[in-house]
N, C-alpha and C. Protein backbone atom coordinates (compact mmCIF):
# COMPACT_ATOMS: atom_id res chain seq x y z
N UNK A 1 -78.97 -56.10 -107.72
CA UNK A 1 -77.90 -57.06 -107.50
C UNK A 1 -76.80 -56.40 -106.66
N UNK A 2 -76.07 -57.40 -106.04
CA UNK A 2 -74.93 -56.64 -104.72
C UNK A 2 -73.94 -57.71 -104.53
N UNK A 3 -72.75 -57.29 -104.66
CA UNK A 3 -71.68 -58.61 -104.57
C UNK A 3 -71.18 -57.91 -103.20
N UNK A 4 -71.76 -59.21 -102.30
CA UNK A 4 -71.23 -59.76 -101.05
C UNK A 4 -70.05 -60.25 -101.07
N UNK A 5 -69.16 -59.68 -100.25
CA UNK A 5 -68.02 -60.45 -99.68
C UNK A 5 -68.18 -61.20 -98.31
N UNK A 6 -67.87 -62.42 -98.36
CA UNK A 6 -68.32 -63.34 -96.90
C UNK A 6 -67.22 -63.97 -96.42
N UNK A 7 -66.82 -63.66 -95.33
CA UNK A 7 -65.80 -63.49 -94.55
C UNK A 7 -65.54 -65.31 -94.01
N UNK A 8 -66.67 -65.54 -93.79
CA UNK A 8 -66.68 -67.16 -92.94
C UNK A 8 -67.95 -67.77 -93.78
N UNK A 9 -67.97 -67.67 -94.79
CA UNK A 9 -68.95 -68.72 -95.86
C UNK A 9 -69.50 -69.66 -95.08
N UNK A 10 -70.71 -70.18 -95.47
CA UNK A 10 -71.31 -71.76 -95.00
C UNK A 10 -70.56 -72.79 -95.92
N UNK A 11 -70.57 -73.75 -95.28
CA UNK A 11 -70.17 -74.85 -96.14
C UNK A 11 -71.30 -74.98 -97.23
N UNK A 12 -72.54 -74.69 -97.14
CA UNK A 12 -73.03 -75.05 -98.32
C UNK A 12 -72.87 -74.20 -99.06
N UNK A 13 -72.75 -72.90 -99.15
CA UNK A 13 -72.53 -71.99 -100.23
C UNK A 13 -71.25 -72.29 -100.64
N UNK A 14 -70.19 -72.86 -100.29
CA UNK A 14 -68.90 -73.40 -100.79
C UNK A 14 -69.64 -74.56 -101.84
N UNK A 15 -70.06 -75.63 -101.42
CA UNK A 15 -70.58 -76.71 -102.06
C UNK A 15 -71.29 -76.36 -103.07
N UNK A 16 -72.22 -75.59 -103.29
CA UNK A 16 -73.08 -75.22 -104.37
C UNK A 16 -72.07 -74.13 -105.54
N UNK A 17 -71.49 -73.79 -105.15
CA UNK A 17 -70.59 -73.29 -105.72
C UNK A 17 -69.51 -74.04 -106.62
N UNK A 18 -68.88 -75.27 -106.12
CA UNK A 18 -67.94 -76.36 -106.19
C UNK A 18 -69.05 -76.78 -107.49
N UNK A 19 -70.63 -77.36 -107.16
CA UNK A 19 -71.06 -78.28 -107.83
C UNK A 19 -71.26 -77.33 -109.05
N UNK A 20 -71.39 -75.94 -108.73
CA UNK A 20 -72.14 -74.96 -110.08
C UNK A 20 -70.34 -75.50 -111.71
N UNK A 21 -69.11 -75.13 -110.67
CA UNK A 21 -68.36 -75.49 -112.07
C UNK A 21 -68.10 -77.01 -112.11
N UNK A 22 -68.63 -77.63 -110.95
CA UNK A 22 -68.38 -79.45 -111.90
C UNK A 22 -69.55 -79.40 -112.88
N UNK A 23 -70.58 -78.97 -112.80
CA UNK A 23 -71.14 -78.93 -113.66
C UNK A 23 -70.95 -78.80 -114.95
N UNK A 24 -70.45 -77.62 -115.01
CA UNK A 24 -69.99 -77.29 -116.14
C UNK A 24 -68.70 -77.37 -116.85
N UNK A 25 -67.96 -78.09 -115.93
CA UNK A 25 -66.66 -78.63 -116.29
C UNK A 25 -67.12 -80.30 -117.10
N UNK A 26 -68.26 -80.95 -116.49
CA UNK A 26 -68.64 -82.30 -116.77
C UNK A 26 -69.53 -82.01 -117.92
N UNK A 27 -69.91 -80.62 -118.51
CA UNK A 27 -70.71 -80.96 -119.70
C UNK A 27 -69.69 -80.96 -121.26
N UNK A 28 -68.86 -79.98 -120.55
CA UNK A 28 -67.25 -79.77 -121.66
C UNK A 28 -66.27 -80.60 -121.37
N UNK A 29 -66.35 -81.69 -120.64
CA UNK A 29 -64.83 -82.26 -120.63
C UNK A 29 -65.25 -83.51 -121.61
N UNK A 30 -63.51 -84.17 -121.86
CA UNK A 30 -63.76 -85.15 -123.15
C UNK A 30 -63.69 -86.76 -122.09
N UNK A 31 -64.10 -86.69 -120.57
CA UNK A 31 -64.46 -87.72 -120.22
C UNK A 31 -65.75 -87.63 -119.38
N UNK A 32 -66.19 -89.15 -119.11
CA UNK A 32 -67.60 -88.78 -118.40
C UNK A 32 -67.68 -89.07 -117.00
N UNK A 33 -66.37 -89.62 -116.43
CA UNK A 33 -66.67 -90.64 -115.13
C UNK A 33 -65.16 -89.92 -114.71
N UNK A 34 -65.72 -89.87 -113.02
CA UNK A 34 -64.10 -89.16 -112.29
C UNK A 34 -64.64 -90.25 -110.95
N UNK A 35 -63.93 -91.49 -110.84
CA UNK A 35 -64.19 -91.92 -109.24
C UNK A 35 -63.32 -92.20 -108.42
N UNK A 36 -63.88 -92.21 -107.26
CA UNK A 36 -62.53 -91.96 -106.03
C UNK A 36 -62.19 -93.70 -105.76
N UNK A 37 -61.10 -93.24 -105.78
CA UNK A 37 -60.64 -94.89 -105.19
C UNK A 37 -59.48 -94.41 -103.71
N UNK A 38 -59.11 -95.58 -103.28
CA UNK A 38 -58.49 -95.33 -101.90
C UNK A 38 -58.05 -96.89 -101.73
N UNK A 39 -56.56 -96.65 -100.98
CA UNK A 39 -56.12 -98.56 -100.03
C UNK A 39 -56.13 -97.64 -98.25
N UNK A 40 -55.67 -98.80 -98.08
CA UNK A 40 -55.85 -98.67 -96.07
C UNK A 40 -55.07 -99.63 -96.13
N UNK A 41 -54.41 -99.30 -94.70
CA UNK A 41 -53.80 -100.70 -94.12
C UNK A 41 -54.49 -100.14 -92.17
N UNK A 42 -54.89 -101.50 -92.07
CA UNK A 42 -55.70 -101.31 -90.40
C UNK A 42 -54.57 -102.73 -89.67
N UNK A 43 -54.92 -101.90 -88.56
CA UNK A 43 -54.17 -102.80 -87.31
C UNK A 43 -55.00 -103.88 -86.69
N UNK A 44 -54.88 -104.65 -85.84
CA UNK A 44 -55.36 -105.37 -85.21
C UNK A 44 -56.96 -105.40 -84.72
N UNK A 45 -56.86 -104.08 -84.03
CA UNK A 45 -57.95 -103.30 -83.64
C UNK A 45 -58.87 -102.62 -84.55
N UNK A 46 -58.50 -102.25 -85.87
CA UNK A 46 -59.34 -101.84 -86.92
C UNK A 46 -59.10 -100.53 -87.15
N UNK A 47 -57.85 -100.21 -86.94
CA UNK A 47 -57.89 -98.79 -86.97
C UNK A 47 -56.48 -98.67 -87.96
N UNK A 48 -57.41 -97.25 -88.94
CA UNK A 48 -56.75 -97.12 -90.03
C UNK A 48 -55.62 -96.72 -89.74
N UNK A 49 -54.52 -97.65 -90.10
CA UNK A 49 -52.94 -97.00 -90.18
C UNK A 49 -51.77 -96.70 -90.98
N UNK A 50 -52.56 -96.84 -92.50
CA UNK A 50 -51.49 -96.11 -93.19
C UNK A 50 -52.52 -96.13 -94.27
N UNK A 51 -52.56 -95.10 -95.47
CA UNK A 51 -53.69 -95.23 -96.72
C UNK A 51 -53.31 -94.51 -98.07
N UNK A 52 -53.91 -93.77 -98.72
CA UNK A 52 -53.97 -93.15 -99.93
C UNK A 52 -55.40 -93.04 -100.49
N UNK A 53 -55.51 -92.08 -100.70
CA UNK A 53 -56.83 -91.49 -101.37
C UNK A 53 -56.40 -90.97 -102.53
N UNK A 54 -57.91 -90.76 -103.49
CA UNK A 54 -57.17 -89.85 -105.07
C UNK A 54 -58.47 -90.32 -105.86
N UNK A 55 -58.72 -90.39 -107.22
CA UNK A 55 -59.32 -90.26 -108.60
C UNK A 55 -59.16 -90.88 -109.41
N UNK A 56 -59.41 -91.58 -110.25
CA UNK A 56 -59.14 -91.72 -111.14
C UNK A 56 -60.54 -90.90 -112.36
N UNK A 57 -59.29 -90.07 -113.82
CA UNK A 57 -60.64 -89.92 -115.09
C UNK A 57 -59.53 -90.04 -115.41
N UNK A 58 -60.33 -90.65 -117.29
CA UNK A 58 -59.23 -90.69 -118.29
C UNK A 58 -58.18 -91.38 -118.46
N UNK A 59 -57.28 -90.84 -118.30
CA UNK A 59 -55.71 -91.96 -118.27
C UNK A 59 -54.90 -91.13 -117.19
N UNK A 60 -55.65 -90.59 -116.46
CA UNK A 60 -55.08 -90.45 -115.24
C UNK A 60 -55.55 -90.80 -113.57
N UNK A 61 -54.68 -90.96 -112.75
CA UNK A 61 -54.68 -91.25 -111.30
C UNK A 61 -53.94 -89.84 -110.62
N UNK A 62 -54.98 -89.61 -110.02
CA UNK A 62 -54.23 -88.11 -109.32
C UNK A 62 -54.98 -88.71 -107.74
N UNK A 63 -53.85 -88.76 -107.11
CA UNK A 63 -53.68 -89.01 -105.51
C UNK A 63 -53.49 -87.73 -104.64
N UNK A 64 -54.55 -88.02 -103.94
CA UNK A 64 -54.55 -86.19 -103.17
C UNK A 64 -54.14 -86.54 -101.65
N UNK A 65 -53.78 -87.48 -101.20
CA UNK A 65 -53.53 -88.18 -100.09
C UNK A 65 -52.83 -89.44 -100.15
N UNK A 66 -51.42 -89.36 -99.15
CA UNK A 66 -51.05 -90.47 -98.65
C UNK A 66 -50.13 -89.90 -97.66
N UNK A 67 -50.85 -91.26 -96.48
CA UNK A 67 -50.43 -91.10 -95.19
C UNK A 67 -49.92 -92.36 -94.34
N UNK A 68 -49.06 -92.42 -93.62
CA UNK A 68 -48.66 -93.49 -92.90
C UNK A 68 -48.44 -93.05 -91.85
N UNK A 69 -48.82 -93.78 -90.39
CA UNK A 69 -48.69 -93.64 -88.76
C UNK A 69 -47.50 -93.41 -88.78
N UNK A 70 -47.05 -92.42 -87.83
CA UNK A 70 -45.46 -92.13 -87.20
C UNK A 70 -44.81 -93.53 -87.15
N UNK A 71 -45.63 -94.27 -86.72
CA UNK A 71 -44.37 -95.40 -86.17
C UNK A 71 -44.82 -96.80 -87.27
N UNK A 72 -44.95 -96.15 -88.02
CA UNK A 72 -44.96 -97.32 -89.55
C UNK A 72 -43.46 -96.87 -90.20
N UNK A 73 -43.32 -95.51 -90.38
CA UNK A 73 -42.50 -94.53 -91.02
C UNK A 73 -41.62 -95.15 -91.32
N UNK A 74 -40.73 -95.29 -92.65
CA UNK A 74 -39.21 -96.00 -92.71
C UNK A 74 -39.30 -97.53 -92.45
N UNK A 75 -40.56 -98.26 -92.40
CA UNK A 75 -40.54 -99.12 -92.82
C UNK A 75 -41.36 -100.28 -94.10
N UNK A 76 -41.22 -99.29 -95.52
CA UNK A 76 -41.39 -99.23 -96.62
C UNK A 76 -42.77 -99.94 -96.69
N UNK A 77 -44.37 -98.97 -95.80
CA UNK A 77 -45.27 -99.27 -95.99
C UNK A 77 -45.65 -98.24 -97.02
N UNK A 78 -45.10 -96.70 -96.84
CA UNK A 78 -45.33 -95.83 -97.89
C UNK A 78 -45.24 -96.75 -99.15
N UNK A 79 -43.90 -97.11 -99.56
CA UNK A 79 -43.87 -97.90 -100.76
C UNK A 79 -45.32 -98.52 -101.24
N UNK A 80 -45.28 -99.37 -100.56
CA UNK A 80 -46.26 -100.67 -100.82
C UNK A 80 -47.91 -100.04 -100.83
N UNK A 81 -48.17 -98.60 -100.17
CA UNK A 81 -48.95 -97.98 -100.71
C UNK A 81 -49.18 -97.39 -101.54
N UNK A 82 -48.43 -96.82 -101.95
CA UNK A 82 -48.14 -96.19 -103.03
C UNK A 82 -48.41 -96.85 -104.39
N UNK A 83 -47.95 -98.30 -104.14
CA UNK A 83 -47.83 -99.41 -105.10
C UNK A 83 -49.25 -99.85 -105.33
N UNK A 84 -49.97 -100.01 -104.96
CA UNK A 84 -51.05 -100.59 -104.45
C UNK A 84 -52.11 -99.72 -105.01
N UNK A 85 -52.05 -98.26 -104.91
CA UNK A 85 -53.21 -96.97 -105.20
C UNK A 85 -52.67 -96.87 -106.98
N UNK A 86 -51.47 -97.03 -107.26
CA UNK A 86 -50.88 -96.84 -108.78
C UNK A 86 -51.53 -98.04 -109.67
N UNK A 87 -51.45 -99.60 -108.90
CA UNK A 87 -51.83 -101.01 -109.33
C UNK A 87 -53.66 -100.64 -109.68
N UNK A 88 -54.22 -99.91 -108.73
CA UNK A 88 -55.49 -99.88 -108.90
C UNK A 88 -56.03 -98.66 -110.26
N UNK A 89 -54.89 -97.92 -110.17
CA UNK A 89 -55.17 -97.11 -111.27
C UNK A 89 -55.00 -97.74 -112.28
N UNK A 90 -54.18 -98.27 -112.97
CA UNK A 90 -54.00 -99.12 -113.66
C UNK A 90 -54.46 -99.68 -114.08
N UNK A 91 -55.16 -100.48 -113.48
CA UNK A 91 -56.36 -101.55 -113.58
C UNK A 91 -57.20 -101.03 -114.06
N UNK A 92 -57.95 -99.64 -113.55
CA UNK A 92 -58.31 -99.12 -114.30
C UNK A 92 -58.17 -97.90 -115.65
N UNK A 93 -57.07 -97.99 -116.53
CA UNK A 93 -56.85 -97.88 -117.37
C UNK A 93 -55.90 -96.51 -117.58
N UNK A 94 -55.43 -96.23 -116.08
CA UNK A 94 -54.76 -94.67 -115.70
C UNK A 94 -53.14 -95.00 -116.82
N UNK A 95 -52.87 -94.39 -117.36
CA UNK A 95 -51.43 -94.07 -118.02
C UNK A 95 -50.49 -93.46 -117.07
N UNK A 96 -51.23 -92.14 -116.60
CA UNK A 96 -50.33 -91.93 -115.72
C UNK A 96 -50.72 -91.20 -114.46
N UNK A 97 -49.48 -90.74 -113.53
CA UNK A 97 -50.44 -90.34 -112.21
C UNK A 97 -49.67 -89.34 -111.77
N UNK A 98 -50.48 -88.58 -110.91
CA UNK A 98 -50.69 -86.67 -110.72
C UNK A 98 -50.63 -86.44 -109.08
N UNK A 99 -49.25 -85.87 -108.60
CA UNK A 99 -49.95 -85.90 -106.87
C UNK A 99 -48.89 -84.09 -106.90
N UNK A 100 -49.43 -83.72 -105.58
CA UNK A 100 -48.61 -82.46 -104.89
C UNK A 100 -47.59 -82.66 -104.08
N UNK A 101 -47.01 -82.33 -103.33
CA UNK A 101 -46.03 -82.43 -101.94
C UNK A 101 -46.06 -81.26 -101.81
N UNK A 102 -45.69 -80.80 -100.27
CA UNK A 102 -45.19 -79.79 -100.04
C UNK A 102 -43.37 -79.67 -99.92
N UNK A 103 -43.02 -78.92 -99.77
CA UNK A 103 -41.43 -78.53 -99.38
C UNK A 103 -40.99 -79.58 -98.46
N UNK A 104 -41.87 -79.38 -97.09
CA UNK A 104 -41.90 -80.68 -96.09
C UNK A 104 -41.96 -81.92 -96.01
N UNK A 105 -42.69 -82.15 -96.77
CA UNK A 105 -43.35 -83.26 -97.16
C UNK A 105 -42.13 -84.33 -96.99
N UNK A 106 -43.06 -85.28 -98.61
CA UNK A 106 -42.43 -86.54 -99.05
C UNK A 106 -41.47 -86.06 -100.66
N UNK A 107 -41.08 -85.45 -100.88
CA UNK A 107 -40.61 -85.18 -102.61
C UNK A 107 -39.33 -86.22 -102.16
N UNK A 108 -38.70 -86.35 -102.01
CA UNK A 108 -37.48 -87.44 -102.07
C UNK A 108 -38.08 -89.04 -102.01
N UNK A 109 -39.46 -89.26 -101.42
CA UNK A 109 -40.25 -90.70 -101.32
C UNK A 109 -40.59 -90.54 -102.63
N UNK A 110 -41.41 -89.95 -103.25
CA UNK A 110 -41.60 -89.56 -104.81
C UNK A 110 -40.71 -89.72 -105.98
N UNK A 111 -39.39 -88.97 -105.86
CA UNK A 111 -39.00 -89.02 -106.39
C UNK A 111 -38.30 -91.03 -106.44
N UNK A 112 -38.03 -91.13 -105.45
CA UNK A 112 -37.09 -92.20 -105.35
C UNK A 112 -38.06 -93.56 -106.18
N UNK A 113 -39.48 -93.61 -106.11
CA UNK A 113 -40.39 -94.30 -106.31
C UNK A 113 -40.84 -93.64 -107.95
N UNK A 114 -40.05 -93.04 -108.61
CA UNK A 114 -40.36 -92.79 -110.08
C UNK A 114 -41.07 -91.06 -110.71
N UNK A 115 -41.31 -90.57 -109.41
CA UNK A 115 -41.81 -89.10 -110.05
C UNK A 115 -40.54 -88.48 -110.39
N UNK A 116 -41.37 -87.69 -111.34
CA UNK A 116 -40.63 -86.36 -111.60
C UNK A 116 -41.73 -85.36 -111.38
N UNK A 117 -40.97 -83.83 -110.75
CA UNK A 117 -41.30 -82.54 -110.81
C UNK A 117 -41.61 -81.82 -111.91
N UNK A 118 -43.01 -81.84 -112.22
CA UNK A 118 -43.50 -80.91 -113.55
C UNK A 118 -42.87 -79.27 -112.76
N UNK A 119 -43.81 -79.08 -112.05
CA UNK A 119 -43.94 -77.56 -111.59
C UNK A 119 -43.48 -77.56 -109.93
N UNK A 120 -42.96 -76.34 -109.94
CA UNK A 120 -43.24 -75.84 -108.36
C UNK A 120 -43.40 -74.52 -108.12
N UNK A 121 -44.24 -74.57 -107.41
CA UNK A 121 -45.09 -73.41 -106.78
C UNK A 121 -43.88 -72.54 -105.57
N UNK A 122 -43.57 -71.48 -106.15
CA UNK A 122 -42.40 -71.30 -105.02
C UNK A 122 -43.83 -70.07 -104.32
N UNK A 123 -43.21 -69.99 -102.73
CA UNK A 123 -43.70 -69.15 -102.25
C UNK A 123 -44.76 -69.69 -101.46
N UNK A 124 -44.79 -71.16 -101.64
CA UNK A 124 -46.74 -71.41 -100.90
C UNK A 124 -45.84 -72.21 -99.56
N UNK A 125 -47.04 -71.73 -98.85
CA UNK A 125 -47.80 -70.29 -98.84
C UNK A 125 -47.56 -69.01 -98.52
N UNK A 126 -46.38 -69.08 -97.96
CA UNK A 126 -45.38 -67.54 -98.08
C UNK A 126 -43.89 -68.61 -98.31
N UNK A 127 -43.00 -69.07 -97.55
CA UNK A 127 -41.74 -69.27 -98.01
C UNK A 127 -41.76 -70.70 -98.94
N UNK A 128 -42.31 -71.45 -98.66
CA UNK A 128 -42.63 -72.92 -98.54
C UNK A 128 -42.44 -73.46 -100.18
N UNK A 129 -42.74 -74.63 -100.60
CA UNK A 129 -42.36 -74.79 -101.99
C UNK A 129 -44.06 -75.84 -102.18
N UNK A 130 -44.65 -76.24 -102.95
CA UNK A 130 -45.61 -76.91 -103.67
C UNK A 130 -44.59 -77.29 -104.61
N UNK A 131 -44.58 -78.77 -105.05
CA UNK A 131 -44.31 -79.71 -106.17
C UNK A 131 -45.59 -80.48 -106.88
N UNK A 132 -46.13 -80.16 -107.67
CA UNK A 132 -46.40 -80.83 -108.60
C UNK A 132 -45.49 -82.16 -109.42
N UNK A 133 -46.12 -83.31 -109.02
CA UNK A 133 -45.15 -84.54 -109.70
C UNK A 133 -46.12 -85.27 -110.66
N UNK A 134 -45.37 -85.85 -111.45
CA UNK A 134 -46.13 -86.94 -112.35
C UNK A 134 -45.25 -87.81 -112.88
N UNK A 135 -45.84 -89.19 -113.06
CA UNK A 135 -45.12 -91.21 -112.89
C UNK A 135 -45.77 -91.50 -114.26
N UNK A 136 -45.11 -91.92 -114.95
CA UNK A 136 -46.20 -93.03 -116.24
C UNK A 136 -45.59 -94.09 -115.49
N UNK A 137 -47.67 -94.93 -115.62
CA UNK A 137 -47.56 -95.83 -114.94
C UNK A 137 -47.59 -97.32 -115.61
């Protein structure tokens, strides 16, 4: 046996790797189902221009994405997405919901729309800040 260090990995040795602890995260956890849900808003032409991606297990909604076109910006489509990815959690039975920001980011859209700051990550990725937020929904 020889532990390789790999500088530029394949994506599948990432993937097989990923699936080796869902595995075993899905034989010990106390739920059975994690599925992705997502909204969009498309233009005329069909092209995606503002959205949210994320999860729902359990009684939670954790959103790993939301994005709106430059020139949507400031005119409270974030909101109404936001609204929309929380409504669907809901629906399906989420209590409450789990997202990041960076320093840069959105934390003042967050906050203003009901999060609070569990944690922050000072330092990421050298000066920068990570927020951890969470909404009961």
């Amino acid at each position: 046996m020889k532990i390789e260090t790999i500088e530029h990995p394949e994506q599948e040795l990432l993937d097989y790797l990923d699936k080796k602890i869902a595995d075993f995260n899905w034989a010990h956890w106390e739920v059975s189902e994690r599925l992705p849900l997502a909204v969009q808003l498309k233009n005329e032409q069909g092209e995606v221009i503002a959205g949210a991606a994320g999860r729902t297990f359990g009684d939670w909604l954790l959103i790993n994405t939301l994005w709106v076109s430059e020139t949507l910006r400031g005119k409270d489509i974030g909101r109404q997405i936001l609204a929309e990815i929380e409504l669907a959690g809901k629906n399906r039975g989420c209590k409450k919901c789990l997202l990041d920001t960076l320093n840069f980011q959105a934390m003042p859209f967050y906050q203003k729309n009901g999060y609070e700051t569990q944690w922050t990550q000072e330092g990421y990725p050298k000066t920068g800040c990570k927020y951890f937020m969470v909404k009961a929904l």
